[in-house]
Structure formats: C-alpha cells, structure tokens
N, C-alpha and C. Protein backbone atom coordinates (compact mmCIF):
# COMPACT_ATOMS: atom_id res chain seq x y z
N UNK A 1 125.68 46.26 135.14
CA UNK A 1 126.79 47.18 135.34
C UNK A 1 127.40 46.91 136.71
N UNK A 2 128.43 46.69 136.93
CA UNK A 2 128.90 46.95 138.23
C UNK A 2 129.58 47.46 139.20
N UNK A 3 129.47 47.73 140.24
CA UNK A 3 129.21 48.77 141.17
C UNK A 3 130.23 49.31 140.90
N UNK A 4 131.68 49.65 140.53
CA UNK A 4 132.49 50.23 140.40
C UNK A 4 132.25 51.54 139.53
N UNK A 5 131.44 50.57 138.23
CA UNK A 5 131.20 51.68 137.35
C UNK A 5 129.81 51.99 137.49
N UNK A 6 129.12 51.74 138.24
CA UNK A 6 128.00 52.87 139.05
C UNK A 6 128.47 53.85 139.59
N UNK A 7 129.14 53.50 140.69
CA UNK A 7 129.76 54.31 141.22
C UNK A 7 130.58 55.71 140.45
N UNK A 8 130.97 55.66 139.76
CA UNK A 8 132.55 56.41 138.30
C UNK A 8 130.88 57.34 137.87
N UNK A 9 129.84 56.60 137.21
CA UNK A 9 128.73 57.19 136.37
C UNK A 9 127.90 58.49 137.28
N UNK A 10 127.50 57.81 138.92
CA UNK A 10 127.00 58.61 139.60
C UNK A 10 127.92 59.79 140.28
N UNK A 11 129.34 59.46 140.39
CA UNK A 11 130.39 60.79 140.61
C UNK A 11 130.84 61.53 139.46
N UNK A 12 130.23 61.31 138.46
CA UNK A 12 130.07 61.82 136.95
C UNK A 12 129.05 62.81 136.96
N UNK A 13 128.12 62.26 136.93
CA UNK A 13 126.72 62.93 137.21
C UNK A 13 127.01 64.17 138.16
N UNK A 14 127.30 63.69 139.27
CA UNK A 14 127.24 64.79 140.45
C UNK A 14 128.11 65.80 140.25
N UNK A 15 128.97 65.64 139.20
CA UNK A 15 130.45 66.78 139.12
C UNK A 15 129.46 67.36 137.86
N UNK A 16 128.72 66.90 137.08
CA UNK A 16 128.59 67.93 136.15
C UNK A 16 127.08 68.58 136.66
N UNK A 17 126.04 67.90 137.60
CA UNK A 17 125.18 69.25 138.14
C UNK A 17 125.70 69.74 138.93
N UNK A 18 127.02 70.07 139.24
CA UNK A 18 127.61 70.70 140.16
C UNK A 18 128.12 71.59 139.02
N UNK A 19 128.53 71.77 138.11
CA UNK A 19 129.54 72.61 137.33
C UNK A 19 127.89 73.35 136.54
N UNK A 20 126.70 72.41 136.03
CA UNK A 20 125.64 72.85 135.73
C UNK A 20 124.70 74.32 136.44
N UNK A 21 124.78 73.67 137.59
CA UNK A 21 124.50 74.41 138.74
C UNK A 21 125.17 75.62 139.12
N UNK A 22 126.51 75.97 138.63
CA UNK A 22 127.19 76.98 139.03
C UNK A 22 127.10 77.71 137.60
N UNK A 23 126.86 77.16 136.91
CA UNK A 23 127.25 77.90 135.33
C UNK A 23 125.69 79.00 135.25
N UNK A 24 124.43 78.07 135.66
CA UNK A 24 123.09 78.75 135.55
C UNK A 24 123.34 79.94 136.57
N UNK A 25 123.61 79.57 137.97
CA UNK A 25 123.90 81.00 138.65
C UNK A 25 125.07 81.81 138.25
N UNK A 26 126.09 81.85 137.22
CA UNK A 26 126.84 82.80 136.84
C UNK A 26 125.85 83.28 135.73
N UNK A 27 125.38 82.83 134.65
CA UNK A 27 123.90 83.26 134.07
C UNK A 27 123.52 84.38 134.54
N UNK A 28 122.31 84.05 135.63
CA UNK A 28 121.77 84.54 135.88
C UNK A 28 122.40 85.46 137.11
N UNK A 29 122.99 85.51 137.30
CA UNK A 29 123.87 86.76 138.70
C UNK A 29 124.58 87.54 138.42
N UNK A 30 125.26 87.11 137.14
CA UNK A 30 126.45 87.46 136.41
C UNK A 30 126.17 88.19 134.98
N UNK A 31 126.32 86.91 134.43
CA UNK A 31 125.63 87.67 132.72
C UNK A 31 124.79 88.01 132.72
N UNK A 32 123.64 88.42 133.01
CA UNK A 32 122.41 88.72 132.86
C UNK A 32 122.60 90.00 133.75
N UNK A 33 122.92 90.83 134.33
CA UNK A 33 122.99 91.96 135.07
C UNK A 33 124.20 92.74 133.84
N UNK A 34 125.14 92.20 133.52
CA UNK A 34 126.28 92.79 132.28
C UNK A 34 125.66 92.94 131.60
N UNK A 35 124.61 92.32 130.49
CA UNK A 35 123.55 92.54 129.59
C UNK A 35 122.66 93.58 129.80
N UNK A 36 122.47 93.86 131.23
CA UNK A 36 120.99 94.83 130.91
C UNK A 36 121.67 95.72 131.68
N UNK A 37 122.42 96.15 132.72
CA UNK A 37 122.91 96.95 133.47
C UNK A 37 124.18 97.44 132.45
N UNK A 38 125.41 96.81 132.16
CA UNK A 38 126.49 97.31 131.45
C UNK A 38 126.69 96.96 129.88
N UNK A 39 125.16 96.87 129.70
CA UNK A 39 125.37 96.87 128.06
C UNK A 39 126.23 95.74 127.25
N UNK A 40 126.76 94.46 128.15
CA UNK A 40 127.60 93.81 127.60
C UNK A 40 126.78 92.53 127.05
N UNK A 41 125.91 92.35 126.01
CA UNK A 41 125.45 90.87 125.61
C UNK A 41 126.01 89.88 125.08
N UNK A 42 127.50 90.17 125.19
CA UNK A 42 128.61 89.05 124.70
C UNK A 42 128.65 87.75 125.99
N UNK A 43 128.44 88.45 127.44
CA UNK A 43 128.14 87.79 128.43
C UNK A 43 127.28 86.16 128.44
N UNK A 44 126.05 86.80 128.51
CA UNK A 44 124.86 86.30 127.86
C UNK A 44 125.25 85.36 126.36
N UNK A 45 125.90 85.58 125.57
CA UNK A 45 126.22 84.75 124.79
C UNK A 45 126.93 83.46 124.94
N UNK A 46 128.17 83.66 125.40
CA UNK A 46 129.18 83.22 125.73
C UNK A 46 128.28 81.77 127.15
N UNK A 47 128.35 82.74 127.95
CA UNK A 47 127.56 81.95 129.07
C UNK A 47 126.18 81.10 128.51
N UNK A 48 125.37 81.53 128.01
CA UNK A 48 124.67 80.55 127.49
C UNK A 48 124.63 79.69 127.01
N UNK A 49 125.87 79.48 125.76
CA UNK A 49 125.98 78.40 124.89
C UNK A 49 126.75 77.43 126.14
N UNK A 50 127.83 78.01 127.54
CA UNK A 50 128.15 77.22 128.14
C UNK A 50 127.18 76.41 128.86
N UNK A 51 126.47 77.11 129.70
CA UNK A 51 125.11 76.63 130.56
C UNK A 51 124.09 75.66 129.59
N UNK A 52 124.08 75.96 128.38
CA UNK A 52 123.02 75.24 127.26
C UNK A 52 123.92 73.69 127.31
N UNK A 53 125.15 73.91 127.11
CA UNK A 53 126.03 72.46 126.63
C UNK A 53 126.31 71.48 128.01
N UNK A 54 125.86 72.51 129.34
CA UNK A 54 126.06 71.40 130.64
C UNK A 54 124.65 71.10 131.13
N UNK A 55 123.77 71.83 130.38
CA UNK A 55 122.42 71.13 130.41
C UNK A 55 121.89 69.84 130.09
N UNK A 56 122.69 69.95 128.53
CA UNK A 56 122.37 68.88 128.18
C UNK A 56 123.18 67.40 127.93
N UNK A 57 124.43 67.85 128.89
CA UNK A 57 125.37 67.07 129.30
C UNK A 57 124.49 66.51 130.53
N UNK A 58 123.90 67.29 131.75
CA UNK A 58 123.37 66.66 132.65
C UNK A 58 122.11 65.93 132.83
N UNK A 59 121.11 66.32 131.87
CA UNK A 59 120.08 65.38 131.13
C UNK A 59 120.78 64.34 130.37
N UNK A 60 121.09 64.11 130.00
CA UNK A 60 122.73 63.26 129.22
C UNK A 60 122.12 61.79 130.64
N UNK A 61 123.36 62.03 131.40
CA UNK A 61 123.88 61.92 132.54
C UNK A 61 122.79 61.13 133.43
N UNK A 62 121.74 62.42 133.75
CA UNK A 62 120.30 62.09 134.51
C UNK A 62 119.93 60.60 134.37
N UNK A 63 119.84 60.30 132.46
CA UNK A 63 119.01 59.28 131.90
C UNK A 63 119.83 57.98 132.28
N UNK A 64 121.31 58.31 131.76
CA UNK A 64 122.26 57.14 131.98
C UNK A 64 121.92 56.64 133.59
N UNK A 65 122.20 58.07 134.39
CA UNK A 65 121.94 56.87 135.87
C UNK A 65 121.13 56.49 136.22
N UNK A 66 119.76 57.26 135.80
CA UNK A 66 118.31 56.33 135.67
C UNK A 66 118.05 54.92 135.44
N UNK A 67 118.89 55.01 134.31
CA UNK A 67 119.01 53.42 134.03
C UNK A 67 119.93 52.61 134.77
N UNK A 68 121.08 52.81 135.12
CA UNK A 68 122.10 52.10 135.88
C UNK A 68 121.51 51.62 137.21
N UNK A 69 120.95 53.06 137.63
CA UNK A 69 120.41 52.54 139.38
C UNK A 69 119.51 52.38 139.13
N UNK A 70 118.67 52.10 138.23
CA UNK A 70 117.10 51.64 138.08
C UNK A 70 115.90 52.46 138.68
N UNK A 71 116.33 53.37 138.72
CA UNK A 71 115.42 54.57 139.09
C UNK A 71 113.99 54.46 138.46
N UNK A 72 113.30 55.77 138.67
CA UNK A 72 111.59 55.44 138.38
C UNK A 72 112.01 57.08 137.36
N UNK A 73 110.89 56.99 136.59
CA UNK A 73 110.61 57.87 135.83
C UNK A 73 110.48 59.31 136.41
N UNK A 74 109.60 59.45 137.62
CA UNK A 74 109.65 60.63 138.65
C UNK A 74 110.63 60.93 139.27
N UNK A 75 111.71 60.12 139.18
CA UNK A 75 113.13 60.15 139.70
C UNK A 75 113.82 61.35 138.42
N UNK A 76 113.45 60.72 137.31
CA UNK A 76 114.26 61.12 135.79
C UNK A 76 113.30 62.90 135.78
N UNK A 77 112.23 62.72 136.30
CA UNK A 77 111.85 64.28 135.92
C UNK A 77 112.09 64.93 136.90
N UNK A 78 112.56 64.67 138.59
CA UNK A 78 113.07 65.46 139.77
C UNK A 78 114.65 65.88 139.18
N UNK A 79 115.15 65.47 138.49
CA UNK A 79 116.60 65.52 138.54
C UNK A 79 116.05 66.87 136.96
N UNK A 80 115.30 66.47 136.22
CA UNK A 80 114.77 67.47 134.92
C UNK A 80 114.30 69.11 135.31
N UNK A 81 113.60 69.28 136.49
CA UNK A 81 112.88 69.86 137.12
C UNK A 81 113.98 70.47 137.79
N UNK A 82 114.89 70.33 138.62
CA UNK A 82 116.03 70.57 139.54
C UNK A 82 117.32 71.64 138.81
N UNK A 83 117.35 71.47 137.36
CA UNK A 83 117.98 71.95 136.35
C UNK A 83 117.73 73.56 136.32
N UNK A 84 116.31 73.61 136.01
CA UNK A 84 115.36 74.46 135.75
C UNK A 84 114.92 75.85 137.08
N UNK A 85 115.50 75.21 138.17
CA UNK A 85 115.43 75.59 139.15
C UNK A 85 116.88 76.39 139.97
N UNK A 86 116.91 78.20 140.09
CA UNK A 86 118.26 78.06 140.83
C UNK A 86 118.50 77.30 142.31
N UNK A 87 119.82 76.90 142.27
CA UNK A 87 120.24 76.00 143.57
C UNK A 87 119.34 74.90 143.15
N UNK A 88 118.32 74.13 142.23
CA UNK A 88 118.06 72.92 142.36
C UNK A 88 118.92 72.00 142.00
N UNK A 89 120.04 72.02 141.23
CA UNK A 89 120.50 70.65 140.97
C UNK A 89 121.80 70.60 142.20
N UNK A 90 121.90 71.85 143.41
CA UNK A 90 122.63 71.51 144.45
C UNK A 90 121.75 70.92 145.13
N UNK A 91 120.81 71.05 145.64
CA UNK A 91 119.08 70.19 146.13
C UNK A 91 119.44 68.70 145.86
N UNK A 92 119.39 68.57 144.74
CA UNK A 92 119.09 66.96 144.04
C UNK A 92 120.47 66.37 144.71
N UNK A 93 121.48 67.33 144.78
CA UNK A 93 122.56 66.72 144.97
C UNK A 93 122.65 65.54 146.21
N UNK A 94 121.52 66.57 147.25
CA UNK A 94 121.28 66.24 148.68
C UNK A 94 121.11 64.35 148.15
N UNK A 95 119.85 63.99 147.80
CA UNK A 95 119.65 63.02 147.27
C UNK A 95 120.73 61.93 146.40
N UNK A 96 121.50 62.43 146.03
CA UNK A 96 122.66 61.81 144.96
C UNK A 96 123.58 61.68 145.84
N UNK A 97 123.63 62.31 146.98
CA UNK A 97 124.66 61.82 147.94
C UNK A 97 124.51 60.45 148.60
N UNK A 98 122.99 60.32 149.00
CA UNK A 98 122.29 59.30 149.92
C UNK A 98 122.73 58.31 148.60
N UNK A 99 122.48 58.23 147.24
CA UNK A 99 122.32 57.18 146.86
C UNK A 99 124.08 56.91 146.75
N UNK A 100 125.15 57.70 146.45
CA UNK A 100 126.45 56.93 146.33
C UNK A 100 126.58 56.73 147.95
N UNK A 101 126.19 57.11 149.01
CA UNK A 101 126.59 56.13 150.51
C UNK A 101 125.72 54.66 150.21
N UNK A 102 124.93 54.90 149.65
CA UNK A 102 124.09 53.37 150.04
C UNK A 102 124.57 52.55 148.85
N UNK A 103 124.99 52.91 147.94
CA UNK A 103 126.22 52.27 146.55
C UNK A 103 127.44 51.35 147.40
N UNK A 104 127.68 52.73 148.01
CA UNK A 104 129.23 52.31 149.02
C UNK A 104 129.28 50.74 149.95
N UNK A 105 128.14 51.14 150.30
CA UNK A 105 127.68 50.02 151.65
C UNK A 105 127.57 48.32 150.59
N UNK A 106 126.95 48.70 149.11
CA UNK A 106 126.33 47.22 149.01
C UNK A 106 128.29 46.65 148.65
C-alpha cells in the first residue's frame, strides 16, 4: 500500500474513533440519564443503534490499519479495549497521532 493511502486509511480511522468516542459519551451522559431520569427510552434507542454502527465501523477500521501499518496483534486488541473504555479511543488517539507524524516523515 502506499503511503498516501496509509496515510487517507489512518485519518479515516482517527475521524471515526473520534465520532465513536463522542457518540459512547452522548450514550452514556446523555441517553442514559433521559432513560432513567426522564423516562425517555427512545434516547437509548436511537443512540445505540448509532454508537453500535460506529463501533463496528471502528473495529472495521482498527483491523484494516493493523494490516496496512503492520501492527502486532496487542496493537489490534489496545485499539479493541480503548472502544470499551470512556475517553479510551481519545487515549489511543494519543498513539495514532505518533504513528501519522512518523508516516509523514518516511
């Protein structure tokens, strides 16, 4: 693959645990307080099936750049793990930054 479209795949990646990442904390900050506080479980619906479909857009994503940058398997379950976690896939991001500067450089 080359670096151009490494590059396109890993600013791919990073825009959707970024949209991933914000969707789980509207979840959980948001819908999930309307559900049990104001009786609204349309919230919770709605938001879930969104947060469910950028989940598995970003596991999607995870695997593809696993393979592109040749990552290690403990790489593929930090980025799995990070999902699962609030503010982790802004965390991982820390990491996904280092790797598109050192992309940049080759």
């Amino acid at each position: 693959m080359e670096k151009t479209n490494k590059q396109k795949l890993l600013h791919r990646f990073r825009m959707v645990g970024m949209a991933e990442g914000i969707s789980f904390l509207v979840l959980l900050l948001i819908a999930m307080p309307l559900k049990y506080l104001a009786n609204i479980p349309e919230a919770v619906k709605v938001m879930g099936w969104i947060h469910g479909a950028l989940f598995v857009i970003f596991i999607y994503f995870a695997f593809e750049v696993m393979v592109a940058l040749n990552k290690n398997l403990i790489w593929l379950i930090k980025a799995f793990v990070a999902a699962f976690i609030p503010l982790g896939t802004f965390v991982f991001d820390r990491q996904l930054k280092k790797d598109a500067a050192l992309l940049a450089k080759l």
